[in-house]
Every structure is written in C-alpha cells, then in structure tokens.
N, C-alpha and C. Protein backbone atom coordinates (compact mmCIF):
# COMPACT_ATOMS: atom_id res chain seq x y z
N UNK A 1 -1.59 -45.76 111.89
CA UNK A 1 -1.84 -44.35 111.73
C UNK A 1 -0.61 -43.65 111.18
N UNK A 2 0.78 -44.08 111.92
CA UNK A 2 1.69 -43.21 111.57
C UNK A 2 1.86 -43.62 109.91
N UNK A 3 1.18 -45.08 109.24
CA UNK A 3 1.57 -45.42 107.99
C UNK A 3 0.59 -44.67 106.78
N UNK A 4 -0.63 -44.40 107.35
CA UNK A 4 -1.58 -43.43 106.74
C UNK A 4 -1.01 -42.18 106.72
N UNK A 5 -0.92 -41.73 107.51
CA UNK A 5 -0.08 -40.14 107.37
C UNK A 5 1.19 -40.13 106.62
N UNK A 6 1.85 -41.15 106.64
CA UNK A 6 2.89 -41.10 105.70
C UNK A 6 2.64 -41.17 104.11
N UNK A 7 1.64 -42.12 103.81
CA UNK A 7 0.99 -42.52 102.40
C UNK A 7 0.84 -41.17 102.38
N UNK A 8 -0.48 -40.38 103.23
CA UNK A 8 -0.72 -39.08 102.52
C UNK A 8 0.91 -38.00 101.72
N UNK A 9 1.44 -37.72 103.14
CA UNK A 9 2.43 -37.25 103.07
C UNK A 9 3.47 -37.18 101.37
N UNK A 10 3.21 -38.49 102.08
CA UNK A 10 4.13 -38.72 100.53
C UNK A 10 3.30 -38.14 99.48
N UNK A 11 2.07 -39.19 99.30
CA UNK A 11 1.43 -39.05 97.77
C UNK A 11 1.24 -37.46 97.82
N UNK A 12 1.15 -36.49 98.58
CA UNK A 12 1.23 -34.91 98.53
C UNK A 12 2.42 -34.20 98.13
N UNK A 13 3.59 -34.95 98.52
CA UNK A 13 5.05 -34.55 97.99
C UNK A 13 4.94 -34.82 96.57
N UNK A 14 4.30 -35.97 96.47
CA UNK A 14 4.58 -36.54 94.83
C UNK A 14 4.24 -35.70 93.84
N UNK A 15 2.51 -35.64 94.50
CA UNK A 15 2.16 -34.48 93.77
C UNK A 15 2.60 -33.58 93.05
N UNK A 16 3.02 -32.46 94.48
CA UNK A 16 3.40 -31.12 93.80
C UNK A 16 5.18 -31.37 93.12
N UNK A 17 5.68 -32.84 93.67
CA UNK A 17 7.41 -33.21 92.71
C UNK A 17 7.06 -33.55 91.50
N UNK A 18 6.18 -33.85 91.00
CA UNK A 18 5.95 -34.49 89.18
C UNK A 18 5.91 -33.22 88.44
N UNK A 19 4.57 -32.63 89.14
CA UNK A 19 5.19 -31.22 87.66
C UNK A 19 6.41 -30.88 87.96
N UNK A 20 7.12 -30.09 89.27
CA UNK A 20 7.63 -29.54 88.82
C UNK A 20 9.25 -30.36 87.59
N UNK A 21 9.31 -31.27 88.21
CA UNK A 21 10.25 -32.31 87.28
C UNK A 21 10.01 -32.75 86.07
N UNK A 22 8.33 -32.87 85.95
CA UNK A 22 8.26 -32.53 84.19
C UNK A 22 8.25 -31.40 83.48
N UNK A 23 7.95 -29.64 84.44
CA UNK A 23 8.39 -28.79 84.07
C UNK A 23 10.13 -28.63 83.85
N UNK A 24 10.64 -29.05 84.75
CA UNK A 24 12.10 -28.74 84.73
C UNK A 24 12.85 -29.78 83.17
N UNK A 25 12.38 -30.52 82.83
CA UNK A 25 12.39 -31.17 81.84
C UNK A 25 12.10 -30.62 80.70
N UNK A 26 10.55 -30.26 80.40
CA UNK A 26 10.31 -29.50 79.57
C UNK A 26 11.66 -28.18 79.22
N UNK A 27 11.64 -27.77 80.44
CA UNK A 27 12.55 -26.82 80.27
C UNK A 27 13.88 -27.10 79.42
N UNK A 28 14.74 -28.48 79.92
CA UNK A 28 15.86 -28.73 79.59
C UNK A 28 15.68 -29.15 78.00
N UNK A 29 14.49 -29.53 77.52
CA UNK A 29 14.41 -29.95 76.55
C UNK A 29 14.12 -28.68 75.49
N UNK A 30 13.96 -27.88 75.98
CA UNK A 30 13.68 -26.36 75.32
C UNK A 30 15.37 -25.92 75.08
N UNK A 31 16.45 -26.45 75.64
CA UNK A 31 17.35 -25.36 75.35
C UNK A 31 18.16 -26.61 74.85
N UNK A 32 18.74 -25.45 73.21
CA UNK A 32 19.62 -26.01 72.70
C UNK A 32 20.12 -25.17 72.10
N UNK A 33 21.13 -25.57 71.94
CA UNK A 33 22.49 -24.29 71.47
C UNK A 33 22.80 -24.97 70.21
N UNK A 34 22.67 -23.66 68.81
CA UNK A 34 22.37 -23.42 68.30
C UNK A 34 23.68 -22.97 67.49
N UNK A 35 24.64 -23.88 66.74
CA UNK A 35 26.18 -23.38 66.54
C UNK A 35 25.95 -21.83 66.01
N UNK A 36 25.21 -21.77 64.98
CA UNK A 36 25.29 -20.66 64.05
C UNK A 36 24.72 -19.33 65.09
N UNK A 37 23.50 -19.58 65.82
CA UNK A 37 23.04 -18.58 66.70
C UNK A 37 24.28 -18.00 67.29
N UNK A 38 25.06 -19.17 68.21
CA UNK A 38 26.11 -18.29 69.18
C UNK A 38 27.02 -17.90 68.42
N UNK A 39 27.66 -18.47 67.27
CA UNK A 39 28.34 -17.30 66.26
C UNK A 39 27.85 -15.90 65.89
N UNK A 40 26.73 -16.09 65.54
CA UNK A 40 26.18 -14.54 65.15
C UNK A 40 25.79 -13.99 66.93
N UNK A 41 25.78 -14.24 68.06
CA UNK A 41 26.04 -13.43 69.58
C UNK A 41 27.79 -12.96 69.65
N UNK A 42 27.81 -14.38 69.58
CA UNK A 42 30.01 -13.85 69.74
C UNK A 42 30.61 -14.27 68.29
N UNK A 43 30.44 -13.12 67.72
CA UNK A 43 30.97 -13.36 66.02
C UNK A 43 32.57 -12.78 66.78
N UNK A 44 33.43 -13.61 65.93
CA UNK A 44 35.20 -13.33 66.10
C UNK A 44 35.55 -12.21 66.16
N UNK A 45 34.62 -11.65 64.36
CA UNK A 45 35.40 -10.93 63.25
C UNK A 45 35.15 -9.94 64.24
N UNK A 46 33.73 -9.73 64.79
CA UNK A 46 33.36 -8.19 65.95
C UNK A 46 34.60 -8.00 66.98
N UNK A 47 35.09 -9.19 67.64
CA UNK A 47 35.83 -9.09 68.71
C UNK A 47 37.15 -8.30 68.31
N UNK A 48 37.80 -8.42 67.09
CA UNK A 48 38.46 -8.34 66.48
C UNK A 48 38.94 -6.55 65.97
N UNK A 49 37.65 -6.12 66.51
CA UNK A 49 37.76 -4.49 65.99
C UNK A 49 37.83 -3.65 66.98
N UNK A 50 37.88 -2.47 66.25
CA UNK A 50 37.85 -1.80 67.53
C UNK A 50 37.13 -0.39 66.57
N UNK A 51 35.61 0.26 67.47
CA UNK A 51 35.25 0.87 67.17
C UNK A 51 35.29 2.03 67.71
N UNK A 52 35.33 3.40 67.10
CA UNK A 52 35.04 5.03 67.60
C UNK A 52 33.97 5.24 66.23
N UNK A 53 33.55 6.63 66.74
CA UNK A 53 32.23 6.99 65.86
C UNK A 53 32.89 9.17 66.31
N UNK A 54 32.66 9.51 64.87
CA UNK A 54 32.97 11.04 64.64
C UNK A 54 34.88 11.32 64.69
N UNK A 55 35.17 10.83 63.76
CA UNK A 55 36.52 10.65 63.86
C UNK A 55 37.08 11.44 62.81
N UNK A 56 38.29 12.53 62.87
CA UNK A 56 38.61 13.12 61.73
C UNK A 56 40.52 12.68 62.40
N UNK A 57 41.04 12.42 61.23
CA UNK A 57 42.68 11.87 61.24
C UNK A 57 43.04 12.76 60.02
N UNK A 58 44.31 13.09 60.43
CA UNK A 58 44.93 13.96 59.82
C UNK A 58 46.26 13.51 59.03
N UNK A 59 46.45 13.27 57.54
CA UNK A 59 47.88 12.84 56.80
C UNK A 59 48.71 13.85 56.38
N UNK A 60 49.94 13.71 57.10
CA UNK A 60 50.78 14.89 56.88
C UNK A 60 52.23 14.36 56.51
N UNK A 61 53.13 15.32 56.09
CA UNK A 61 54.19 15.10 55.28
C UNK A 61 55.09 15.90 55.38
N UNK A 62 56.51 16.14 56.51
CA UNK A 62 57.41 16.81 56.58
C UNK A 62 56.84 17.85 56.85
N UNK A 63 55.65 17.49 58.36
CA UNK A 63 55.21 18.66 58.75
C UNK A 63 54.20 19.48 58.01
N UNK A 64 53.84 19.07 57.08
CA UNK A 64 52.70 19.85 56.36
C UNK A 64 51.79 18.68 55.74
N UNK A 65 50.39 19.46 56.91
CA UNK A 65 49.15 18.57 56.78
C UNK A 65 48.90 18.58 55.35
N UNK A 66 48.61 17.42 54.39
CA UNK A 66 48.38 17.10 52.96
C UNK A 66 46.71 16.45 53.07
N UNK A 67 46.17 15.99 53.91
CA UNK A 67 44.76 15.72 54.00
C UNK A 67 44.34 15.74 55.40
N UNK A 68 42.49 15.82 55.51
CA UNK A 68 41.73 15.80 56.26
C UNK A 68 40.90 14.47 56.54
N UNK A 69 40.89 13.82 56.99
CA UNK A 69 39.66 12.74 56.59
C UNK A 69 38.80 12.46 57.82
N UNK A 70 37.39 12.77 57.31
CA UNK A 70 36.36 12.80 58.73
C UNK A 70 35.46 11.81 58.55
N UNK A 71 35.07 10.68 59.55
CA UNK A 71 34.31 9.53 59.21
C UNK A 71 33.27 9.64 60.38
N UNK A 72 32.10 9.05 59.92
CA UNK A 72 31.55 8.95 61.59
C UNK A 72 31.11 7.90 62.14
N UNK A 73 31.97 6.40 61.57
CA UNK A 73 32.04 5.83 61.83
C UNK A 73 33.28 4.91 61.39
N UNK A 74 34.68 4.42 62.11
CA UNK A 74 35.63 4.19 62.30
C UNK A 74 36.22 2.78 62.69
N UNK A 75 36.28 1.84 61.71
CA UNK A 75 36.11 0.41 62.38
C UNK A 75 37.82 -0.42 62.11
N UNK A 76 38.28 -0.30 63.00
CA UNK A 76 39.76 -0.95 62.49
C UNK A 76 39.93 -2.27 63.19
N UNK A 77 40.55 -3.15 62.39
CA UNK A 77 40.65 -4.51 62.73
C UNK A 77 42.44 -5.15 62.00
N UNK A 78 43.09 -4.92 63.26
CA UNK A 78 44.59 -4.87 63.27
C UNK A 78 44.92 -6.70 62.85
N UNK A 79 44.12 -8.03 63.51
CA UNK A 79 44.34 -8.87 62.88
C UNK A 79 44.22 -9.73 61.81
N UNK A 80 43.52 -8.54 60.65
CA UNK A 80 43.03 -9.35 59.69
C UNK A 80 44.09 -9.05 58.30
N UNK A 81 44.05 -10.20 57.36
CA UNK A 81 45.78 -10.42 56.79
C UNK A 81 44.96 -9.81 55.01
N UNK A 82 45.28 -8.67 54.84
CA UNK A 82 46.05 -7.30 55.55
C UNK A 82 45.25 -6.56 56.39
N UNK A 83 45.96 -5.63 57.61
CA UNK A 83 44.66 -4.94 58.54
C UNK A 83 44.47 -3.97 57.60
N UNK A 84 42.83 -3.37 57.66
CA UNK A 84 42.52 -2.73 57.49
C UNK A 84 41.79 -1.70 58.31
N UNK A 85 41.19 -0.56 58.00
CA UNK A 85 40.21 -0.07 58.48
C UNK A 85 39.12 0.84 57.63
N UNK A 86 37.81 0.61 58.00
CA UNK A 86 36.60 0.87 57.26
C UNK A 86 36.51 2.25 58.20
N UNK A 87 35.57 2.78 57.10
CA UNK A 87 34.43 3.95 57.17
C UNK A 87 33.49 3.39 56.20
N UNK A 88 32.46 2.90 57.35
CA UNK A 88 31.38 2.29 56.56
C UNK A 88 29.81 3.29 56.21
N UNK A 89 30.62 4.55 57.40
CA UNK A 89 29.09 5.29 56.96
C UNK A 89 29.53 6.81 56.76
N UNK A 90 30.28 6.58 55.36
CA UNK A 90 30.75 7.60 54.74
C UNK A 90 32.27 8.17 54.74
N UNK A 91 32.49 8.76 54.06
CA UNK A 91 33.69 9.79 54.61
C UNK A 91 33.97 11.43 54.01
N UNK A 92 34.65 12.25 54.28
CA UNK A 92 34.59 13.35 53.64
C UNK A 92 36.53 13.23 53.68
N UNK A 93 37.27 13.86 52.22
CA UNK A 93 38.57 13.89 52.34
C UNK A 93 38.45 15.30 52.05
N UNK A 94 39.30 16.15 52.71
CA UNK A 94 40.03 17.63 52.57
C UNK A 94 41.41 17.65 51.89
N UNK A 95 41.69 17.63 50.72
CA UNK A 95 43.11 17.61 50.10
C UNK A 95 43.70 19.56 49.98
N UNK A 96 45.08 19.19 50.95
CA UNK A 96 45.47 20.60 51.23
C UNK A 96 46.77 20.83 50.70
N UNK A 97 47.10 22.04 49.94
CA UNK A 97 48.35 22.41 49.67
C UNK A 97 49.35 23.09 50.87
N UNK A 98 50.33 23.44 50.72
CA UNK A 98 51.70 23.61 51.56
C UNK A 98 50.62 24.51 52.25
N UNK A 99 49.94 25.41 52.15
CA UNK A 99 49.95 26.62 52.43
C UNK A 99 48.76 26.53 53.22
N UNK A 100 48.45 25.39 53.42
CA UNK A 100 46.88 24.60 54.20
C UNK A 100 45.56 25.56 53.37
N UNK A 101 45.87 25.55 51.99
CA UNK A 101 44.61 26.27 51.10
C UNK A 101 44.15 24.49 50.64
N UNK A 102 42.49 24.53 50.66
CA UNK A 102 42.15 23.22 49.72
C UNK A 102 42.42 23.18 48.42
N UNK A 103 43.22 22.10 47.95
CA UNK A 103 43.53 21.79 46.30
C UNK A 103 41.99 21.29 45.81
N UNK A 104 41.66 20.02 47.37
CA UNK A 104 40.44 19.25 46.44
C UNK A 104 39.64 18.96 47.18
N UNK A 105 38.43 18.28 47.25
CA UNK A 105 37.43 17.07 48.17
C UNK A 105 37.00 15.99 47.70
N UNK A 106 37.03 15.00 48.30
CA UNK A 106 36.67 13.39 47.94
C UNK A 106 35.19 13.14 48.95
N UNK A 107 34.09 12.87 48.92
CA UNK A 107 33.43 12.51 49.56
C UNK A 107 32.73 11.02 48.94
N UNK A 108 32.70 10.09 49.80
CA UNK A 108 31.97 8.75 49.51
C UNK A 108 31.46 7.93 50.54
N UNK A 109 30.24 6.97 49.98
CA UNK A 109 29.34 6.23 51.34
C UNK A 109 30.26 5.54 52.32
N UNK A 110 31.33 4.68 51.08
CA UNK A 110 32.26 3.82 51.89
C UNK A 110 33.70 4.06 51.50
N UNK A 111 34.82 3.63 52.41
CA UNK A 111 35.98 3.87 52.07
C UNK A 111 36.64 2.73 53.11
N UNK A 112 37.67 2.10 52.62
CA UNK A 112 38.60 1.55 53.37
C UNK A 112 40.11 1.64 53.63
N UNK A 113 40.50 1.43 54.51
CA UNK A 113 42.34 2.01 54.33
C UNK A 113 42.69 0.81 54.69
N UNK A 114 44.28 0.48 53.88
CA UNK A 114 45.14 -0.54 53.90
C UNK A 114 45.88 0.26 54.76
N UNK A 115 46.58 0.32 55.86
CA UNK A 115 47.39 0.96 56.69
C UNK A 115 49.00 0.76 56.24
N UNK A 116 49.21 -1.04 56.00
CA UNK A 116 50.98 -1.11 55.35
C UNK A 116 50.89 -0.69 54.02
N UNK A 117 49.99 -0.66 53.74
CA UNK A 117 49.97 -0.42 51.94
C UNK A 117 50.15 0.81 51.63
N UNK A 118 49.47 1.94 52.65
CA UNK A 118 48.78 3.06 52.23
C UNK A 118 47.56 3.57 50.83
N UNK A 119 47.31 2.07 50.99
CA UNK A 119 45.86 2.61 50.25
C UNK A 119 44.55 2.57 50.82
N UNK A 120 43.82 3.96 50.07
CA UNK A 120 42.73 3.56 50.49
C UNK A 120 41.98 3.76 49.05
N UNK A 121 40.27 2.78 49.29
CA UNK A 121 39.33 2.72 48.12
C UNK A 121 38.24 2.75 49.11
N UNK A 122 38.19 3.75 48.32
CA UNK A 122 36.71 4.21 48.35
C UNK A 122 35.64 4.22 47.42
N UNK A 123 34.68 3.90 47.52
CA UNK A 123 33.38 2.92 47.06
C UNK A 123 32.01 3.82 47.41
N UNK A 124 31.02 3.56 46.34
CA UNK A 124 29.31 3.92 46.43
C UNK A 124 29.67 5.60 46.35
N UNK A 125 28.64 6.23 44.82
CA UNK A 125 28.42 7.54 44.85
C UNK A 125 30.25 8.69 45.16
N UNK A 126 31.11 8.13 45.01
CA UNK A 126 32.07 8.91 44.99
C UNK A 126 32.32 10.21 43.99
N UNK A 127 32.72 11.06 45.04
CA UNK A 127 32.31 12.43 43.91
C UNK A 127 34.20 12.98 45.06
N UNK A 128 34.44 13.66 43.28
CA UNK A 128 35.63 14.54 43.80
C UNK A 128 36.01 15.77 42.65
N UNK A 129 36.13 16.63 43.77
CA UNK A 129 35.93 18.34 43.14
C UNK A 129 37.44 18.46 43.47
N UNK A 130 37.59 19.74 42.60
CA UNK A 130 39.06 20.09 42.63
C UNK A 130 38.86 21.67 42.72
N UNK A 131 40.17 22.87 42.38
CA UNK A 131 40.06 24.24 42.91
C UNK A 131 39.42 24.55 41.71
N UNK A 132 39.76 24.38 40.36
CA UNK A 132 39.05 24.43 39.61
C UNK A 132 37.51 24.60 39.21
N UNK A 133 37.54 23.30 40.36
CA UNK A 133 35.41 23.48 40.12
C UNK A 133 35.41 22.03 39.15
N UNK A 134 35.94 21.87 38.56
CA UNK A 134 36.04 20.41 37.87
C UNK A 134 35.66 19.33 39.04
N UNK A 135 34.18 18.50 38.16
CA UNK A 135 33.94 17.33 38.99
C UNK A 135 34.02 15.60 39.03
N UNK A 136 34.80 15.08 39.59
CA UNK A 136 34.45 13.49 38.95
C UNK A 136 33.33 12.78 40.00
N UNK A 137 32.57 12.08 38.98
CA UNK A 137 31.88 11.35 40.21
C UNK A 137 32.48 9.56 39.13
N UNK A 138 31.90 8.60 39.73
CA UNK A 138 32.20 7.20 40.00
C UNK A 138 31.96 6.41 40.82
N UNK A 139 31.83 5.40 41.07
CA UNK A 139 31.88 4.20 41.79
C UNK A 139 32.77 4.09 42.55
N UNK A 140 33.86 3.80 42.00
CA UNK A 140 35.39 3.28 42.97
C UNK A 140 36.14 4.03 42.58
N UNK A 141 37.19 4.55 43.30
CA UNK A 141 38.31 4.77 43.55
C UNK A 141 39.64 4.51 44.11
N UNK A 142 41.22 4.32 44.06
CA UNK A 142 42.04 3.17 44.83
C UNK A 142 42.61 4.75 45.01
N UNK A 143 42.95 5.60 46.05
CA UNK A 143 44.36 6.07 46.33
C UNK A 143 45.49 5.69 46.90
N UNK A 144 46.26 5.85 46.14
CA UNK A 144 47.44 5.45 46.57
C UNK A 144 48.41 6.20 47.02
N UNK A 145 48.42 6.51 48.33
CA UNK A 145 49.43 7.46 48.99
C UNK A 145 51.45 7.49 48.50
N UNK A 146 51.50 6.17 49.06
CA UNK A 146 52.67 6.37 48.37
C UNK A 146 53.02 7.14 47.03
N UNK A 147 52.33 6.91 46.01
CA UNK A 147 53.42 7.59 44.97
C UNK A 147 51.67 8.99 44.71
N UNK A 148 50.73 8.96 45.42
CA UNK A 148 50.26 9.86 45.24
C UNK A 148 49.42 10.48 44.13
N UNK A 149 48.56 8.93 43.80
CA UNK A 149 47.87 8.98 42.69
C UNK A 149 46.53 7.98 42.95
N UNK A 150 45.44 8.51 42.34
CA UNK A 150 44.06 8.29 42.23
C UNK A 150 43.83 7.03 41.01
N UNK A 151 43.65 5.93 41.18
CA UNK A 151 43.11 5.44 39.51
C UNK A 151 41.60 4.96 39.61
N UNK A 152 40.83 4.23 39.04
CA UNK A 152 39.92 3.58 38.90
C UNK A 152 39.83 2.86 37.48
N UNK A 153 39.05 1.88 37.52
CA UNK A 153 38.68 1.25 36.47
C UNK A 153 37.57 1.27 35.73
N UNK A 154 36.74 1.66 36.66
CA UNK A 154 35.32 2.22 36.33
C UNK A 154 34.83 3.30 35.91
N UNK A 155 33.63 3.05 35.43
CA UNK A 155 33.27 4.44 34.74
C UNK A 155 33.28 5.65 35.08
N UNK A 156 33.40 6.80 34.47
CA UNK A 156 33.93 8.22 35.39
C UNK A 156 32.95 9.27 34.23
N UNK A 157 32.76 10.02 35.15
CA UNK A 157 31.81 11.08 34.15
C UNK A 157 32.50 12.29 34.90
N UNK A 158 33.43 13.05 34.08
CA UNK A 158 34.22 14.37 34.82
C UNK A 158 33.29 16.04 34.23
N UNK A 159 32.90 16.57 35.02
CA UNK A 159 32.36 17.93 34.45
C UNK A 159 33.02 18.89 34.97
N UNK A 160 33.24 19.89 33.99
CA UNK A 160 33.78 21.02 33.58
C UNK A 160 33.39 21.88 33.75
N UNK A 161 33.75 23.80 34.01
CA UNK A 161 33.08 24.54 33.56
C UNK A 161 32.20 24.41 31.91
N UNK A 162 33.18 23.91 30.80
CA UNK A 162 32.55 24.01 29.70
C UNK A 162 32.38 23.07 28.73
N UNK A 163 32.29 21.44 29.37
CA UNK A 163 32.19 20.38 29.47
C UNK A 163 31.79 19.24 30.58
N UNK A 164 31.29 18.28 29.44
CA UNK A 164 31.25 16.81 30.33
C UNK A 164 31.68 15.91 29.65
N UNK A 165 32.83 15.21 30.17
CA UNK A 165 33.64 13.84 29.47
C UNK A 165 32.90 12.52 30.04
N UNK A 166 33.21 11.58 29.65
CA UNK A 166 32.60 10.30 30.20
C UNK A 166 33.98 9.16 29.63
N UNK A 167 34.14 7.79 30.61
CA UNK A 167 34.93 7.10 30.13
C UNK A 167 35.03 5.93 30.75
N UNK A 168 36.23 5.13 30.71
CA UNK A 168 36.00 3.98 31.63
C UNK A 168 37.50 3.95 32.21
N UNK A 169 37.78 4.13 33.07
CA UNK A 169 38.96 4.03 33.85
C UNK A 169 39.83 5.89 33.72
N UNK A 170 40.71 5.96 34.91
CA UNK A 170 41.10 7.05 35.01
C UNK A 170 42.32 6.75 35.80
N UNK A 171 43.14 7.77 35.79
CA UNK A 171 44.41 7.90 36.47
C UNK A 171 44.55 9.44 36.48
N UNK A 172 45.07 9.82 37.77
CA UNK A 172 45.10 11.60 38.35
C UNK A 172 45.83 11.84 39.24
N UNK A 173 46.88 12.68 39.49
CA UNK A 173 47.21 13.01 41.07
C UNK A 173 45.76 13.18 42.03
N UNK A 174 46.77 12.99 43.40
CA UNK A 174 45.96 12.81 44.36
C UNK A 174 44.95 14.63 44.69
N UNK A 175 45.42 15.20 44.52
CA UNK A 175 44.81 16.60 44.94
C UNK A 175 43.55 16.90 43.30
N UNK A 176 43.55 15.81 41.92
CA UNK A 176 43.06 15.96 40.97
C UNK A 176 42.83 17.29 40.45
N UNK A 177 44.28 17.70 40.39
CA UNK A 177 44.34 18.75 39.54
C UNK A 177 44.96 18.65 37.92
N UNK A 178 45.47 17.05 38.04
CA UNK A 178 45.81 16.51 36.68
C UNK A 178 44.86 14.89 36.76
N UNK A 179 44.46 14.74 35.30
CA UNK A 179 43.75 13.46 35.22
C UNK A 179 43.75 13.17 33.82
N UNK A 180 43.71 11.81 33.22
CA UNK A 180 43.58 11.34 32.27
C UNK A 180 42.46 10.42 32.14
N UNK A 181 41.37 10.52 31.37
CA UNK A 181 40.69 9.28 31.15
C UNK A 181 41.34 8.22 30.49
N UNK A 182 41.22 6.58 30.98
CA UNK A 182 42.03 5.92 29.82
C UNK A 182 41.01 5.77 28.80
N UNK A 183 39.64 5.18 28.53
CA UNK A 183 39.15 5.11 27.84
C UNK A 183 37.93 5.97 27.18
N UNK A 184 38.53 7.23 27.00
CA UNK A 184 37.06 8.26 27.09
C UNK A 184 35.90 7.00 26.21
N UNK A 185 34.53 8.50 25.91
CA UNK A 185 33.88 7.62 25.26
C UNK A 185 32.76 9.42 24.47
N UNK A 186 32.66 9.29 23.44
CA UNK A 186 31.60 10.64 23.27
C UNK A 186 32.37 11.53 22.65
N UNK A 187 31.87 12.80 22.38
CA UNK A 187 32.86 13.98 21.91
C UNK A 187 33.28 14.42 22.75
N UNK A 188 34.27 15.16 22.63
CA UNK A 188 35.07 15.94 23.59
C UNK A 188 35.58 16.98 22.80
N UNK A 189 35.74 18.30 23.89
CA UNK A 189 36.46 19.45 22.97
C UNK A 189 37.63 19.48 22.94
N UNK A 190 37.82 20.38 21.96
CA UNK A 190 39.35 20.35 21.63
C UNK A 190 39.56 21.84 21.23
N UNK A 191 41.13 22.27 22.09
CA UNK A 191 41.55 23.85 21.70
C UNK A 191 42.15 23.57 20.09
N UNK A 192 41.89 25.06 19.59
CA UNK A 192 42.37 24.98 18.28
C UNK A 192 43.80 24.75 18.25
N UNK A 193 44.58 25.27 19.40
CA UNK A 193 45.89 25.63 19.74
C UNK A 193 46.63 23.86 19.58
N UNK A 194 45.67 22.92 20.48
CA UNK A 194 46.17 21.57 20.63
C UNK A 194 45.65 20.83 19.79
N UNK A 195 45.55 20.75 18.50
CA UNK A 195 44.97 20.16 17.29
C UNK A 195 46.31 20.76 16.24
N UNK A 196 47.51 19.60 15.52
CA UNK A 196 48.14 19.95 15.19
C UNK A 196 48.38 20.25 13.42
C-alpha cells in the first residue's frame, strides 16, 4: 500500500514537474541577447552626453554681451575628439553691439559648437538678417569666433532692399554688416559712382 501511494504520488509530482520544466525551457530558449539590440538600449555615445532642453547662453567680450544664443534643445558631449555640442532642434543667434542694440540674427534647424575651436556651423534653412534689413539665407554656415567671421561654401542668395544677389560661397563679419560673395552668379547692380 505504502508502494501504491507512492507510485501515485510520484507519477502526480511528475505530472504537474514536466510542464513546468518544459515551460521553463521554452522560456530559456526564448531569451537571447542580441549584441546590436543591447547597443541600441545602452548606446555609449548617449551615456556620453549630457542633456538640458530651453537653453539660452550668452558670448561676451570684456564685459560686453556680443551674442544671444537660444536652443531648445542642448546636447554636449565633453568626450568626443573634438567635444562638441549640438542644437539639434534649432537655434536662434542675437548679434549685439557695445550698446546691447541688435547688429543681426542667425536662425537655423541645426547648429553645432566646437568649444576649443570656437566654432560653430550651423546647418538646414539658415537665414541671417542684419540692421539693414539685408537677408542671407543658405545651407551652411562655419562661424568663427575667434577672428570673427562668417564663411560658407555654399550657395547663398542675399536680398536687399533693392536687390537679390545669388552665388556660391561667402565670407562676412560676424554681426553681417560686411559680406562678399566669392562666386556671385546673375546681374547685379552697380552705383554709377563705383564703375570707373
């Protein structure tokens, strides 16, 4: 008797022990790690940054603020060779004279800053107005803080009160109140005064 009750016993343990051990199997055989998956969960380059969102930084010079720059989204990453930092969803620049009056505005989708370099390029739909009212729009732009000049290589379409130039590359101070196209392209006017 006690060997009957045990047979049951058992063959009842067995029972309900097979699934769950071919479930628990199933299971183990379901998980596999996935190199590229857990890279894109714990990507480096993310660890690596450091994010704020609605950020305006201020560049100044012997005490007198020379720009505004407002992003609203702010991504700096100190170990990458060179660090940089992005504004990937836009930026607006305020270019100010001594007297904190605006000389100019730069607005574009994207922009990045070299921090040892002091450059920044800014990229997609870039448009920059001056006191004038004079407009450039373009693609790219490199400023270069240090010596305080704008270039590009790309095409530039500048409008005027009483013109529109077009060209391919440019060079300007930074506040673009002076600019040169290097390669215009089209007619352009000309004062009678500067025609020799």
């Amino acid at each position: 008797m006690i060997n009957s009750r045990f047979r049951i016993l058992f063959i009842q343990t067995t029972r309900m022990l097979i699934p769950g051990i071919l479930f628990s199997m199933y299971l183990l055989t379901g998980c596999r790690n996935d190199p590229k998956e857990i890279d894109a969960l714990v990507n480096k380059g993310n660890m690596q940054e450091d994010k704020a969102t609605d950020v305006t930084m201020l560049f100044s010079e012997n005490g007198h603020v020379k720009a505004k720059i407002y992003t609203k989204e702010f991504v700096k990453n100190e170990v990458a060779k060179p660090p940089y930092t992005d504004m990937r969803k836009g930026v607006n620049v305020d270019f100010y004279n001594d007297s904190l009056g605006i000389e100019s505005t730069l607005t574009a989708r994207y922009a990045r800053y070299y921090d040892k370099q002091g450059n920044v390029l800014v990229r997609d739909s870039v448009v920059m107005v001056n006191k004038k009212g004079e407009r450039l729009n373009t693609e790219e732009l490199v400023w270069n803080q240090s010596i305080r000049k704008i270039f590009t290589e790309k095409f530039v379409r500048i409008t005027t009160p009483t013109q529109i130039m077009y060209g391919d590359g440019l060079e300007a101070n930074e506040d673009f109140s002076w600019y040169r196209i290097i390669h215009p392209k089209g007619i352009v006017q000309v004062n009678k005064t500067d025609v020799p």
